[in-house]
PDB file of N, CA and C in Angstrom:
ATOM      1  N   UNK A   1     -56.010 -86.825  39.343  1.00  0.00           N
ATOM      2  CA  UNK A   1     -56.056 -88.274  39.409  1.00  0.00           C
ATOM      3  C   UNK A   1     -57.498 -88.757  39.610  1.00  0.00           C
ATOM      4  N   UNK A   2     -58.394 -88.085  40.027  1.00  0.00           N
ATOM      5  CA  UNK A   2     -59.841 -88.860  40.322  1.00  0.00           C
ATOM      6  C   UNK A   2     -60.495 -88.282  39.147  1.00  0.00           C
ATOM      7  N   UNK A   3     -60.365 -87.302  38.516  1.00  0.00           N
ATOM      8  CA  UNK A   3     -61.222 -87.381  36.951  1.00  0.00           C
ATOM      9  C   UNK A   3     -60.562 -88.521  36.007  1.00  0.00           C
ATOM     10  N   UNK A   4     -59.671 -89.067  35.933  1.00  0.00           N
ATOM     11  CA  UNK A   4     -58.659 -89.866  35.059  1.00  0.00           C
ATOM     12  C   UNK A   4     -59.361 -91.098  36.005  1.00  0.00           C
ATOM     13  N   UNK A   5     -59.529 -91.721  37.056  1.00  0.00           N
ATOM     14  CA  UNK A   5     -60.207 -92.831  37.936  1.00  0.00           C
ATOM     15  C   UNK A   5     -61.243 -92.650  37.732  1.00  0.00           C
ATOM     16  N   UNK A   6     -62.089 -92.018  37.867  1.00  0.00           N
ATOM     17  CA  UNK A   6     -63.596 -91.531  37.460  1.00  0.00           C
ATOM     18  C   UNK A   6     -64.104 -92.172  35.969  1.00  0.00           C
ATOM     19  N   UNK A   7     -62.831 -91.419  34.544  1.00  0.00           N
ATOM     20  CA  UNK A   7     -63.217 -91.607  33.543  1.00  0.00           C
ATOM     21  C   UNK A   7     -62.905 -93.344  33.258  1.00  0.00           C
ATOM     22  N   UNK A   8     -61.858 -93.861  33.836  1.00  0.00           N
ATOM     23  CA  UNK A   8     -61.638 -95.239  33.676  1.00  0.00           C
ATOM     24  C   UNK A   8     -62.361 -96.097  34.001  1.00  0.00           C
ATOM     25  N   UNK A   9     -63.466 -95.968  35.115  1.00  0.00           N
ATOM     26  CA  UNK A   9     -64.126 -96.504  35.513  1.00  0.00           C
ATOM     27  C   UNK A   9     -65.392 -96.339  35.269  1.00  0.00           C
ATOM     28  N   UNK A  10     -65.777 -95.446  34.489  1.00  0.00           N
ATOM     29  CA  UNK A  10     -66.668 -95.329  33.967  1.00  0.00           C
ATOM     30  C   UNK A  10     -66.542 -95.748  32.669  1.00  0.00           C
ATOM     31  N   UNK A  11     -65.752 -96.049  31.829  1.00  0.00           N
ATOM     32  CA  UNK A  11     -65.598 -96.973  30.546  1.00  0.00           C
ATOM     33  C   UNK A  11     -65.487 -98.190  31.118  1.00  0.00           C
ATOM     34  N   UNK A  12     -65.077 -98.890  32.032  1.00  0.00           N
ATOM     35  CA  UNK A  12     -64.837 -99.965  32.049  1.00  0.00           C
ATOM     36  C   UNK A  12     -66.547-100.647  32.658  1.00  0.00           C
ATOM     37  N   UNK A  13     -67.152 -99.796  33.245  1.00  0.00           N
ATOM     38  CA  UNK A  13     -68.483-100.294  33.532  1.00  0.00           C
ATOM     39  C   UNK A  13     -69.584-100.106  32.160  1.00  0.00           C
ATOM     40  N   UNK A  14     -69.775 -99.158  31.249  1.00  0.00           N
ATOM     41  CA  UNK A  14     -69.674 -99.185  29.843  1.00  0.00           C
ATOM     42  C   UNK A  14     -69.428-100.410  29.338  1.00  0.00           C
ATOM     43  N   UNK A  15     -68.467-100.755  29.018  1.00  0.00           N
ATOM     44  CA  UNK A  15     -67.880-101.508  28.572  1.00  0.00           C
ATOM     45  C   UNK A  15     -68.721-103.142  28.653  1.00  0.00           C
ATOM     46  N   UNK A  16     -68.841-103.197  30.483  1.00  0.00           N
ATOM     47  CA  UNK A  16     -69.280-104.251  30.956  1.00  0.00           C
ATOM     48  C   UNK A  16     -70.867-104.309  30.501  1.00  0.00           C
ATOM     49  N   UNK A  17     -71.588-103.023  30.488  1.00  0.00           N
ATOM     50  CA  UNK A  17     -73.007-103.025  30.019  1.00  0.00           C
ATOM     51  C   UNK A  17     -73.585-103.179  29.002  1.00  0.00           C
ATOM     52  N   UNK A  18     -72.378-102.328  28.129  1.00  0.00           N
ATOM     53  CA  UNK A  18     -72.447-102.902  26.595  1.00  0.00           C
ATOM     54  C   UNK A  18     -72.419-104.264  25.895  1.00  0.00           C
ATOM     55  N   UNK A  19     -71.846-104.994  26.840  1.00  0.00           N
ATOM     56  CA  UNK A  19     -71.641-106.689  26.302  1.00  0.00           C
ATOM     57  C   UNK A  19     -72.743-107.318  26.718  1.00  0.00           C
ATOM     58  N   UNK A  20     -73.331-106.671  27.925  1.00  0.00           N
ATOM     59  CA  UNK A  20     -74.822-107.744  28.497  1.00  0.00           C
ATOM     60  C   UNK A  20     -75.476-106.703  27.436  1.00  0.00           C
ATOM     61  N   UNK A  21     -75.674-105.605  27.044  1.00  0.00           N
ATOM     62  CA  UNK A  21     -76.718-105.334  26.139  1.00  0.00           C
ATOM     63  C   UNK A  21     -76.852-106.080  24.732  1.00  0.00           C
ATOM     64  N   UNK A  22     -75.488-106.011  24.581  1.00  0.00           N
ATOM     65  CA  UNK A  22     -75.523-106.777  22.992  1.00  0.00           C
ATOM     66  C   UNK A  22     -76.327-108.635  23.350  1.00  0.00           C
ATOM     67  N   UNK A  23     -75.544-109.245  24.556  1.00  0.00           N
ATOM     68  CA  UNK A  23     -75.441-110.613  24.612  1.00  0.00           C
ATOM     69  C   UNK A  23     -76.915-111.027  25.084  1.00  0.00           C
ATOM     70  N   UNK A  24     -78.446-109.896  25.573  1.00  0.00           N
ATOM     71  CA  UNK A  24     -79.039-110.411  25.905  1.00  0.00           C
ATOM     72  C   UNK A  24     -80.168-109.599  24.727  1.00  0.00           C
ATOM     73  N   UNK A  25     -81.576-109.950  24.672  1.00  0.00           N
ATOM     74  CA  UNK A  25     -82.769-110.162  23.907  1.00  0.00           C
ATOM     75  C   UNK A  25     -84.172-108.849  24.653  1.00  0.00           C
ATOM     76  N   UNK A  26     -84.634-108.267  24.121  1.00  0.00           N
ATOM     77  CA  UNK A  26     -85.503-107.743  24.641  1.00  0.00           C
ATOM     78  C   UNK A  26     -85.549-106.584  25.420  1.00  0.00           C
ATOM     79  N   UNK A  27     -86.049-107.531  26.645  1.00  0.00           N
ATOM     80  CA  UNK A  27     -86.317-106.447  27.423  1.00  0.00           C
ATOM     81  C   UNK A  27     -85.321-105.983  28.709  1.00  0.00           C
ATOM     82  N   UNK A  28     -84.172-107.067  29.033  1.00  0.00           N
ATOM     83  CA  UNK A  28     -83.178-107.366  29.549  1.00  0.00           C
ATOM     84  C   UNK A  28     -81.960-106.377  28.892  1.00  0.00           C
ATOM     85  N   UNK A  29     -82.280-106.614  27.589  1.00  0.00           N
ATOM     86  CA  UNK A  29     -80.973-105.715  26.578  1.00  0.00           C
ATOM     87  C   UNK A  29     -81.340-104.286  26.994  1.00  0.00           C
ATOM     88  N   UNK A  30     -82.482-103.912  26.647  1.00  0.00           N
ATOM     89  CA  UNK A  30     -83.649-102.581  26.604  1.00  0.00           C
ATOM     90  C   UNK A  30     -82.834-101.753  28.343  1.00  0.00           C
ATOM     91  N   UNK A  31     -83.006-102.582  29.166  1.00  0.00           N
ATOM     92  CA  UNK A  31     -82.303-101.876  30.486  1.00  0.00           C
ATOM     93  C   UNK A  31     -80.944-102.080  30.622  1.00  0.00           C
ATOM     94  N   UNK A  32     -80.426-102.961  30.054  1.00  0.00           N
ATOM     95  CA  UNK A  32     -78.517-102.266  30.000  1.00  0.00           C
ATOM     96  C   UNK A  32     -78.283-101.386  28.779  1.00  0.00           C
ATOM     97  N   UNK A  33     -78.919-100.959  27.793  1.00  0.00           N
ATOM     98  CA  UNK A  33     -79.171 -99.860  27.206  1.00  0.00           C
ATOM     99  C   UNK A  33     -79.405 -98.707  28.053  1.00  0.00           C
ATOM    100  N   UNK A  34     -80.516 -98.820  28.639  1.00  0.00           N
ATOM    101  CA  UNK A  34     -80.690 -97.827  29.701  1.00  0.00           C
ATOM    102  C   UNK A  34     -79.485 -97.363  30.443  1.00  0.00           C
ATOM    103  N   UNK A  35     -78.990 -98.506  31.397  1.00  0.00           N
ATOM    104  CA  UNK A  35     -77.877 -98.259  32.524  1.00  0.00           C
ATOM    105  C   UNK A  35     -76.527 -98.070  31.349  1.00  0.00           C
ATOM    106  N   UNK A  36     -76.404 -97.879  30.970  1.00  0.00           N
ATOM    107  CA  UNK A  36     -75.465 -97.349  29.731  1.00  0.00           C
ATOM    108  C   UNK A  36     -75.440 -95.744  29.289  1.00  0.00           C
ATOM    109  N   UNK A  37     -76.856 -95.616  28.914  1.00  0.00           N
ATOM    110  CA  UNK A  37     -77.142 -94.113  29.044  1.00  0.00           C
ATOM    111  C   UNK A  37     -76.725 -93.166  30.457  1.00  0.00           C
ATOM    112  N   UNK A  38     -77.301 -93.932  31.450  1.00  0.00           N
ATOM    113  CA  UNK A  38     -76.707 -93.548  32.617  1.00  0.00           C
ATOM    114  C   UNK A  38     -75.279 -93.625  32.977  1.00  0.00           C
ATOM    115  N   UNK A  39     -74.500 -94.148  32.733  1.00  0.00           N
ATOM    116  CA  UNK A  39     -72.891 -94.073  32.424  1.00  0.00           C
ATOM    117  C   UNK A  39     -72.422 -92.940  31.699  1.00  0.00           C
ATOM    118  N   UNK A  40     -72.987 -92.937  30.318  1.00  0.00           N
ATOM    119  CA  UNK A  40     -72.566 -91.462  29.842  1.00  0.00           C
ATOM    120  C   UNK A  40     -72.124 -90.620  30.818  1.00  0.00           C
ATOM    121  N   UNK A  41     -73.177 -90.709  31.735  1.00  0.00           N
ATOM    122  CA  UNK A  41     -73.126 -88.696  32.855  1.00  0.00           C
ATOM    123  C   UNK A  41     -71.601 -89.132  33.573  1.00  0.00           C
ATOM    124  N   UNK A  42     -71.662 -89.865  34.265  1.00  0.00           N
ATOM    125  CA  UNK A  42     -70.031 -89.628  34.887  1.00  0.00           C
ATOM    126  C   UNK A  42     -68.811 -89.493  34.151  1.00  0.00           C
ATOM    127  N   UNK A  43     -69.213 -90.330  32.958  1.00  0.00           N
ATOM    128  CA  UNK A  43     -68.253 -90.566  31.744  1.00  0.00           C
ATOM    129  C   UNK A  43     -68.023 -89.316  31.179  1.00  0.00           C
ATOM    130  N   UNK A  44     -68.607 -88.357  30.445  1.00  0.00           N
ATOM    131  CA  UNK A  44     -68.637 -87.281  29.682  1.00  0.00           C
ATOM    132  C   UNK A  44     -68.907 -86.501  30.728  1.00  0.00           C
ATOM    133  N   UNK A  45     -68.478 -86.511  31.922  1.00  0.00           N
ATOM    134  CA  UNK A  45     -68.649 -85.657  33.105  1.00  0.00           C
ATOM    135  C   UNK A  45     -66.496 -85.356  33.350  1.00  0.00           C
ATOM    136  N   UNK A  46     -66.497 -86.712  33.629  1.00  0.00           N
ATOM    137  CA  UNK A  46     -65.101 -86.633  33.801  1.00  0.00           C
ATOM    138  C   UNK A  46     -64.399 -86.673  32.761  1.00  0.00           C
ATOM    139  N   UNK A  47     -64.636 -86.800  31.658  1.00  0.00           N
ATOM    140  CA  UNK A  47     -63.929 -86.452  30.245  1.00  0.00           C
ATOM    141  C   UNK A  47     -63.848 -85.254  29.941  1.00  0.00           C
ATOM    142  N   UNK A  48     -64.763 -84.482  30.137  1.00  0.00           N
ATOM    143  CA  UNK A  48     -64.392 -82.929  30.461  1.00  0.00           C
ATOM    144  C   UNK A  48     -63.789 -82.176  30.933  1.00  0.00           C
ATOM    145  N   UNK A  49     -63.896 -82.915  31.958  1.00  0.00           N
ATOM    146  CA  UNK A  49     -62.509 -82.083  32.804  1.00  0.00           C
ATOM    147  C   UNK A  49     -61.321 -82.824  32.629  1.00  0.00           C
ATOM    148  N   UNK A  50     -61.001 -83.741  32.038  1.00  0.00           N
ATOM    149  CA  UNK A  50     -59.930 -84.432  31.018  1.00  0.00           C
ATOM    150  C   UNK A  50     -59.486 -83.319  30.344  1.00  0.00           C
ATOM    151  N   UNK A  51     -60.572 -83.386  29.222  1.00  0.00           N
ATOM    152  CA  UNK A  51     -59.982 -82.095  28.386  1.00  0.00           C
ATOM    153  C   UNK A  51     -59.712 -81.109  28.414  1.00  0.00           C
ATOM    154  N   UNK A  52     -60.485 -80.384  29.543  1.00  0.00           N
ATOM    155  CA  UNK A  52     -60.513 -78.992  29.798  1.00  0.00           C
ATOM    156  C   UNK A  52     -58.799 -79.026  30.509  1.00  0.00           C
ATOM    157  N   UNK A  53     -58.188 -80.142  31.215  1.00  0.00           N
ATOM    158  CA  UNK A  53     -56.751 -80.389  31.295  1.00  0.00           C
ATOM    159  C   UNK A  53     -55.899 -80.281  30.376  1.00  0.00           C
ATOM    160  N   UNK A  54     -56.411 -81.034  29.328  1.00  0.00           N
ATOM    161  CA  UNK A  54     -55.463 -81.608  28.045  1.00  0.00           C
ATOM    162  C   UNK A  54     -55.503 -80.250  27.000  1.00  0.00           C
ATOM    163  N   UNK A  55     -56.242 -79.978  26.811  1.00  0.00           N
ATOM    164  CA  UNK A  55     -56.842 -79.027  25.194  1.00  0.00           C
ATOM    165  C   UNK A  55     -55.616 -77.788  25.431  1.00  0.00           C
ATOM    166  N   UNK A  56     -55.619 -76.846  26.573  1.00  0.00           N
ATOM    167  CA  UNK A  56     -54.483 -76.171  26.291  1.00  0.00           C
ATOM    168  C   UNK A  56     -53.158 -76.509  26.300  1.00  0.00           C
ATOM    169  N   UNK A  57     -52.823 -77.899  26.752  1.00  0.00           N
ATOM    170  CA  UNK A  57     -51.460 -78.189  26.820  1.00  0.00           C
ATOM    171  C   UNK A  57     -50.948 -78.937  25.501  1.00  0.00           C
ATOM    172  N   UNK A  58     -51.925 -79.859  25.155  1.00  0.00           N
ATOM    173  CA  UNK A  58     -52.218 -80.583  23.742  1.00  0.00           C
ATOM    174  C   UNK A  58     -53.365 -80.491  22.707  1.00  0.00           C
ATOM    175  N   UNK A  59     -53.262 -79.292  22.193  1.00  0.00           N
ATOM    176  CA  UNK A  59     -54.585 -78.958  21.688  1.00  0.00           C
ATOM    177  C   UNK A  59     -55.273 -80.382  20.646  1.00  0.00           C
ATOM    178  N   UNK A  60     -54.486 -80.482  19.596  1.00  0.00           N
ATOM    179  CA  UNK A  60     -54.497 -81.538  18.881  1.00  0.00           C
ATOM    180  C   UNK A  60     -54.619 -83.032  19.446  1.00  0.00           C
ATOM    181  N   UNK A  61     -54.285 -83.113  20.220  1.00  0.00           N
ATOM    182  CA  UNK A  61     -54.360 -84.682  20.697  1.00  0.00           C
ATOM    183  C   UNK A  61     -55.542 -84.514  21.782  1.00  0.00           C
ATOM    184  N   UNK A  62     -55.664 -83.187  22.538  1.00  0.00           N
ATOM    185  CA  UNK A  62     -56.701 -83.472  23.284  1.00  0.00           C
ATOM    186  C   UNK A  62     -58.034 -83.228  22.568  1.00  0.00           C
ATOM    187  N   UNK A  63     -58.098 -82.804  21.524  1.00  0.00           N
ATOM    188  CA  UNK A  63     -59.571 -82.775  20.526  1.00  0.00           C
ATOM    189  C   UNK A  63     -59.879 -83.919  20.061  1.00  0.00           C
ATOM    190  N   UNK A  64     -58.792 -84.571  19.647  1.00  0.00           N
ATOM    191  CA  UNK A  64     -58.773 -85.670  18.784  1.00  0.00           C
ATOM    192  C   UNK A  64     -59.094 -86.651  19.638  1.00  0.00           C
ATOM    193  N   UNK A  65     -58.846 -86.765  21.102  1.00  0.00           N
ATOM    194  CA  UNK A  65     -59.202 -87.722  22.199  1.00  0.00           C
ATOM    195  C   UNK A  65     -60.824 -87.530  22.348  1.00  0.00           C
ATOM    196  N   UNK A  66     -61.314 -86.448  22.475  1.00  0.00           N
ATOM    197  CA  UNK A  66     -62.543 -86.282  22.565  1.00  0.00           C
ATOM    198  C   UNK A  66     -63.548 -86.314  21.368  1.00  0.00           C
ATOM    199  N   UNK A  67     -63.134 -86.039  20.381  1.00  0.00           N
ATOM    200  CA  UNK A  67     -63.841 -86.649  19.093  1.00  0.00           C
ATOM    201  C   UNK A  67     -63.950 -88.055  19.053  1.00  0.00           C
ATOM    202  N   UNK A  68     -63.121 -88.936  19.148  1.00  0.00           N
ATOM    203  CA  UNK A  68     -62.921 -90.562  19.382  1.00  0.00           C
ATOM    204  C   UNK A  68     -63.786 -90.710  20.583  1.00  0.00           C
ATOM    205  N   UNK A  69     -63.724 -90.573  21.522  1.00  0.00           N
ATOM    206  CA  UNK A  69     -64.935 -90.684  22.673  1.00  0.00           C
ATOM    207  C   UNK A  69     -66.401 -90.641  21.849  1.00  0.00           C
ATOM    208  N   UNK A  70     -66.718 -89.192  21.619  1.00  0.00           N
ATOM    209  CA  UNK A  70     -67.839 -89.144  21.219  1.00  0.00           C
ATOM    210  C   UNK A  70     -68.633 -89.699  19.959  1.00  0.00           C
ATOM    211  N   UNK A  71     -67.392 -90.295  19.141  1.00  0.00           N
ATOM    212  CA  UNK A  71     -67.946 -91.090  17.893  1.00  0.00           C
ATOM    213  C   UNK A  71     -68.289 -92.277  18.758  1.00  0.00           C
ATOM    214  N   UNK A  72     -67.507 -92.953  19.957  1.00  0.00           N
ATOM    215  CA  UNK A  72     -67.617 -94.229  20.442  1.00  0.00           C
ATOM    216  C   UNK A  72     -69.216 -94.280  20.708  1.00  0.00           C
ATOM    217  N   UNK A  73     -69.594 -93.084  21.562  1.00  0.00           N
ATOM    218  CA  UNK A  73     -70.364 -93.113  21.723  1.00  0.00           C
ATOM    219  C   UNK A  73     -71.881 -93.107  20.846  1.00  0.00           C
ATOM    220  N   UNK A  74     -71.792 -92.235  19.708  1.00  0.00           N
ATOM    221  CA  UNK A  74     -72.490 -92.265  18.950  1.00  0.00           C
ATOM    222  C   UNK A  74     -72.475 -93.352  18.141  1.00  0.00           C
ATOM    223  N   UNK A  75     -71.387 -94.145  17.603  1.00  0.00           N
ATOM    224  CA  UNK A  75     -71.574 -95.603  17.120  1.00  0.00           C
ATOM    225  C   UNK A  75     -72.302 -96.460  18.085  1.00  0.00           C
ATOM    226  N   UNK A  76     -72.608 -96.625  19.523  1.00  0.00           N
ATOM    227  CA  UNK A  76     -72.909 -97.247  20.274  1.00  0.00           C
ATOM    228  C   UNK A  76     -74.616 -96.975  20.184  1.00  0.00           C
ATOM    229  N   UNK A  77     -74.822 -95.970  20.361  1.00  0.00           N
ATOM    230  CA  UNK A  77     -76.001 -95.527  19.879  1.00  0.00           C
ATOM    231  C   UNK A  77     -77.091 -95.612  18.568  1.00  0.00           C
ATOM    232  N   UNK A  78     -76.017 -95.613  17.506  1.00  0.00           N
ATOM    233  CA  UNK A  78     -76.131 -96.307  16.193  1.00  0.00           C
ATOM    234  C   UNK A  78     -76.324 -97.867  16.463  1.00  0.00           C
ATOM    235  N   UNK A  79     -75.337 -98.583  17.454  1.00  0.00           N
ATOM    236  CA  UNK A  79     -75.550 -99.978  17.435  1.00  0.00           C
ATOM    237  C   UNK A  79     -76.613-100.750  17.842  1.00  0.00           C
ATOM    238  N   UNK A  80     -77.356 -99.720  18.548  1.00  0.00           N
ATOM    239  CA  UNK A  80     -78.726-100.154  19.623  1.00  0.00           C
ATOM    240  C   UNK A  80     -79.800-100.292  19.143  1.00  0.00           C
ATOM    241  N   UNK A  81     -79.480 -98.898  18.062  1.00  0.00           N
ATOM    242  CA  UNK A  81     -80.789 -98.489  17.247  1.00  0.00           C
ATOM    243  C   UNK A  81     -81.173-100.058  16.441  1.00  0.00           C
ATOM    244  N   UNK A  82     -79.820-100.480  15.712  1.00  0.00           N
ATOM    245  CA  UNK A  82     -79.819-101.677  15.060  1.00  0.00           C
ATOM    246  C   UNK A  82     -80.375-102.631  15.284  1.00  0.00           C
ATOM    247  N   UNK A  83     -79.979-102.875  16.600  1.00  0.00           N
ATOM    248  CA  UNK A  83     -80.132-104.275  17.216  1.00  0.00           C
ATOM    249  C   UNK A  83     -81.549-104.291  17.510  1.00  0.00           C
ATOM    250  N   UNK A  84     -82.303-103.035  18.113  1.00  0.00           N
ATOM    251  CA  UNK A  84     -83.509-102.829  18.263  1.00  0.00           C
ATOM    252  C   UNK A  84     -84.502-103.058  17.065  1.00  0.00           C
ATOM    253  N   UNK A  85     -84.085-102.860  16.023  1.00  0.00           N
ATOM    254  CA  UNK A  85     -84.650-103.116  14.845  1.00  0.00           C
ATOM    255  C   UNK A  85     -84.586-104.461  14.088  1.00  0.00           C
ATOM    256  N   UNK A  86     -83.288-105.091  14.628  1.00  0.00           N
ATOM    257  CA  UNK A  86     -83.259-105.957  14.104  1.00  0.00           C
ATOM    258  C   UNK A  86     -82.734-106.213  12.774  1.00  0.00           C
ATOM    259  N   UNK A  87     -81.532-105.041  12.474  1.00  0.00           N
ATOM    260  CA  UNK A  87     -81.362-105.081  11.286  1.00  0.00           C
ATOM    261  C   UNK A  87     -79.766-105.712  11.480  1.00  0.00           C
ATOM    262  N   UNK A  88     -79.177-105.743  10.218  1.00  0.00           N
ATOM    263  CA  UNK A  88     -77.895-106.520  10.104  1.00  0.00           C
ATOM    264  C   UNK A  88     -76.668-105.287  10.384  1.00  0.00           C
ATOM    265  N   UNK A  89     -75.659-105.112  11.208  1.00  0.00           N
ATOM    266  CA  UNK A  89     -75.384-104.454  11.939  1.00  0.00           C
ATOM    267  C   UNK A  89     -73.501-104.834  12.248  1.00  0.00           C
ATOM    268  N   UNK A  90     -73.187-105.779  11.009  1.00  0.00           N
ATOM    269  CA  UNK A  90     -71.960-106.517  11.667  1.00  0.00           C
ATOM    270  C   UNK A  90     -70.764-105.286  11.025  1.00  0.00           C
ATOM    271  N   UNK A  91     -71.421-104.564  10.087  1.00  0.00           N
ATOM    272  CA  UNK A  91     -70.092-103.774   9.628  1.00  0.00           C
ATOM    273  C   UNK A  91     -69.966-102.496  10.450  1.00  0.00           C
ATOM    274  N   UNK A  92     -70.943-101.823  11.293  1.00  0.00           N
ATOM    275  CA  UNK A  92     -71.326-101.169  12.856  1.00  0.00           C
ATOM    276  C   UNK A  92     -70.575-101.287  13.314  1.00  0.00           C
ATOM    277  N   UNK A  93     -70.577-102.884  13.792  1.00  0.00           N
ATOM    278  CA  UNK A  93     -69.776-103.356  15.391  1.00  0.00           C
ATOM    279  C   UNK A  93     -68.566-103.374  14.986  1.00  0.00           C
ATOM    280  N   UNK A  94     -68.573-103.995  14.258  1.00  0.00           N
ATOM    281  CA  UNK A  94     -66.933-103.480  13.761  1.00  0.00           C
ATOM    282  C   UNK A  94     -66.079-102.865  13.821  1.00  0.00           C
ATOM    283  N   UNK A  95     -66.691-101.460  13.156  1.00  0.00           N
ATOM    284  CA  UNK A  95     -66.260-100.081  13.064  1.00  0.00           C
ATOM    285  C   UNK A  95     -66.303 -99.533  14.497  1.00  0.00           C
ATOM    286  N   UNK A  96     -67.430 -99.838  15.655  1.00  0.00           N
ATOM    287  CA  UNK A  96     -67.478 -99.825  16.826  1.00  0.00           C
ATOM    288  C   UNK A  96     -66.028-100.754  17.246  1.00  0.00           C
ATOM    289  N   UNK A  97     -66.003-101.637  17.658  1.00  0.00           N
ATOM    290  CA  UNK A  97     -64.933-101.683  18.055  1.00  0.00           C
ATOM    291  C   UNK A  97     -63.846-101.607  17.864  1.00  0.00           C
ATOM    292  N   UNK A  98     -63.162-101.154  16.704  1.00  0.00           N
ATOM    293  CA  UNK A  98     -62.221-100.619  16.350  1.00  0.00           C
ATOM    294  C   UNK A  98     -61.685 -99.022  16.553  1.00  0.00           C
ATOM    295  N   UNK A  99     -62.722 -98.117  16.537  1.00  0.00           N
ATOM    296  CA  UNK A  99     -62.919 -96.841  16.918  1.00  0.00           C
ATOM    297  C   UNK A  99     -62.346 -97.438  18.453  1.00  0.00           C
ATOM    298  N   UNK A 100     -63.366 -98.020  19.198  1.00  0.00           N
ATOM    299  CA  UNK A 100     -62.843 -98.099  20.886  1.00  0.00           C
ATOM    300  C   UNK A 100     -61.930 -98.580  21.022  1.00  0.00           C
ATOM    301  N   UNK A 101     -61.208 -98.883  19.928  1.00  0.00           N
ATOM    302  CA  UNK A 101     -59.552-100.144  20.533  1.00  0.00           C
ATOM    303  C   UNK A 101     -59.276 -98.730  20.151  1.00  0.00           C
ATOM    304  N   UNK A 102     -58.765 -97.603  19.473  1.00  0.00           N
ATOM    305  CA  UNK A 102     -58.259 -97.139  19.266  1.00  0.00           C
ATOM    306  C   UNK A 102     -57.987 -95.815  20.370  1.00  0.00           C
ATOM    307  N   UNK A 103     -59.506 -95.340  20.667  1.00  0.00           N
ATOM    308  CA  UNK A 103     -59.929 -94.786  21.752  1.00  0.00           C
ATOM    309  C   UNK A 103     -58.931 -94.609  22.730  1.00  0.00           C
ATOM    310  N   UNK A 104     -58.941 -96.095  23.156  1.00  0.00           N
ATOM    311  CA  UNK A 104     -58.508 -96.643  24.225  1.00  0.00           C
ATOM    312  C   UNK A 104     -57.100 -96.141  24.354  1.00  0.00           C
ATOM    313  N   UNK A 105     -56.345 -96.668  23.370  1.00  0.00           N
ATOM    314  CA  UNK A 105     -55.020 -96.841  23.049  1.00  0.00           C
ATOM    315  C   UNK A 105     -54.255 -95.160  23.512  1.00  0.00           C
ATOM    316  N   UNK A 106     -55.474 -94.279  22.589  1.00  0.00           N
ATOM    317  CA  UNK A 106     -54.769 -93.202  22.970  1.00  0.00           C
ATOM    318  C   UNK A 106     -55.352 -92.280  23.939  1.00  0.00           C
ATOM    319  N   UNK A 107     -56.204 -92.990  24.924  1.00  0.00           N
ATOM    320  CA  UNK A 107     -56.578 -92.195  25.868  1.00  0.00           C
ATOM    321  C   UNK A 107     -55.206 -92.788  27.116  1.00  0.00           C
ATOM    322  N   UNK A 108     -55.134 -94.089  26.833  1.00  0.00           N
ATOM    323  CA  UNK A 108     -54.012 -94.261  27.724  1.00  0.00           C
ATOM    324  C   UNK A 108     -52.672 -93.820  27.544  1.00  0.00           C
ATOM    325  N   UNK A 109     -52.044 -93.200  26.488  1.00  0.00           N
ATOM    326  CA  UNK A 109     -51.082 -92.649  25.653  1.00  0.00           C
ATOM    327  C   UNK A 109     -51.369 -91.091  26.720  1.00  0.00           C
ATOM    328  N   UNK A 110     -52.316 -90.796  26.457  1.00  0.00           N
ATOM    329  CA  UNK A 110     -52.196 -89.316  26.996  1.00  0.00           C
ATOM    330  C   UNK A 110     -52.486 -89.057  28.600  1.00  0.00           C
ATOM    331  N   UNK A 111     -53.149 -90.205  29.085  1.00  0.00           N
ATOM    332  CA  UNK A 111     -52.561 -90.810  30.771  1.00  0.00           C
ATOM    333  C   UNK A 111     -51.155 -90.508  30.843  1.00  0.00           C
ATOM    334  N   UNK A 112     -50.187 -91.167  30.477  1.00  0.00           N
ATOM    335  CA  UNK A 112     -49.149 -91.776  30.593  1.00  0.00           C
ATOM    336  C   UNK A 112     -48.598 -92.761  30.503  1.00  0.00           C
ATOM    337  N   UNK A 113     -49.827 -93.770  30.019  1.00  0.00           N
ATOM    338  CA  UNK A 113     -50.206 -95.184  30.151  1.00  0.00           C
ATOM    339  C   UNK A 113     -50.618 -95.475  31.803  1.00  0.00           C
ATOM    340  N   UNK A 114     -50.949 -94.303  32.162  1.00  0.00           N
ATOM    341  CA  UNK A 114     -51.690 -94.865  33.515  1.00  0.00           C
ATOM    342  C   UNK A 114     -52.944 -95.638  32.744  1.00  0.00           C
ATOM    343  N   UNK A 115     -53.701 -96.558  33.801  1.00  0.00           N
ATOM    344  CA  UNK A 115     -52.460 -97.197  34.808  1.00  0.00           C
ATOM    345  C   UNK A 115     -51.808 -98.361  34.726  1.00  0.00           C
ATOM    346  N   UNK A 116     -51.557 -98.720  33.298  1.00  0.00           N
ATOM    347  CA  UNK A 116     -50.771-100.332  32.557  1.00  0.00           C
ATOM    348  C   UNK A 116     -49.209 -99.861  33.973  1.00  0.00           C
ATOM    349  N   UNK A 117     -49.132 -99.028  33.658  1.00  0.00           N
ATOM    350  CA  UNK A 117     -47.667 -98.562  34.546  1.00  0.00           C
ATOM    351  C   UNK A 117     -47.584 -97.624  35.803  1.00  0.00           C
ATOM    352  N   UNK A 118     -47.745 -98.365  37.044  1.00  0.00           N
ATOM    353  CA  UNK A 118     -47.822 -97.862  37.741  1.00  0.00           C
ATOM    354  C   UNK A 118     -46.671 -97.227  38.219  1.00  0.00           C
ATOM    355  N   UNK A 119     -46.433 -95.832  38.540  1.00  0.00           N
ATOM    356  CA  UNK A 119     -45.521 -94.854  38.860  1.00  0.00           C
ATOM    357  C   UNK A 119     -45.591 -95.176  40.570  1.00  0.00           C
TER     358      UNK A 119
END
């Protein structure tokens, strides 16, 4: 239960950094980029031991959970590069957030839907 609290809360602060990175300019964006990078470590800290849970019991769904993570992540990374440049970036975010709705969907699927449903 605290790698599954760990990993939730570490997307959901993600999540929160990613929107001030996109929503602000410069040099403001430049450090929730930063504190984003720094999220990774707990994030892909406790996603590991997610999987290292999941992979022998669900091999297939627990790969497939962790491939979707790490594209999230690498689209996010892709998205920064963009924005940093200044280039046009809307078919990215897109694909970014759609990858993470999906993410989402089935990282909570393989919770249990913890914690939409509390047991």
């Amino acid at each position: 239960m605290f790698w599954l609290s760990m990993h939730l809360i570490s997307w959901i602060l993600l999540v929160i950094a990613v929107i001030l990175a996109f929503a602000f300019k410069d040099k403001l964006a430049t450090i929730f980029m930063m504190i984003t990078r720094v999220i990774y470590i707990p994030m892909l800290l406790s996603g590991g031991f997610l999987a290292w849970y999941r992979i022998p019991r669900a091999p297939v769904s627990g790969i497939l959970k962790l491939l979707l993570g790490l594209a999230v992540i690498a689209l996010l990374e892709m998205s920064f590069a963009r924005k940093n440049r200044k280039a046009d970036a809307k078919g990215l975010y897109w694909t970014l957030i759609g990858v993470f709705i999906v993410t989402t969907i089935f990282g909570f699927y393989l919770a249990g839907w913890y914690p939409i449903t509390w047991h």
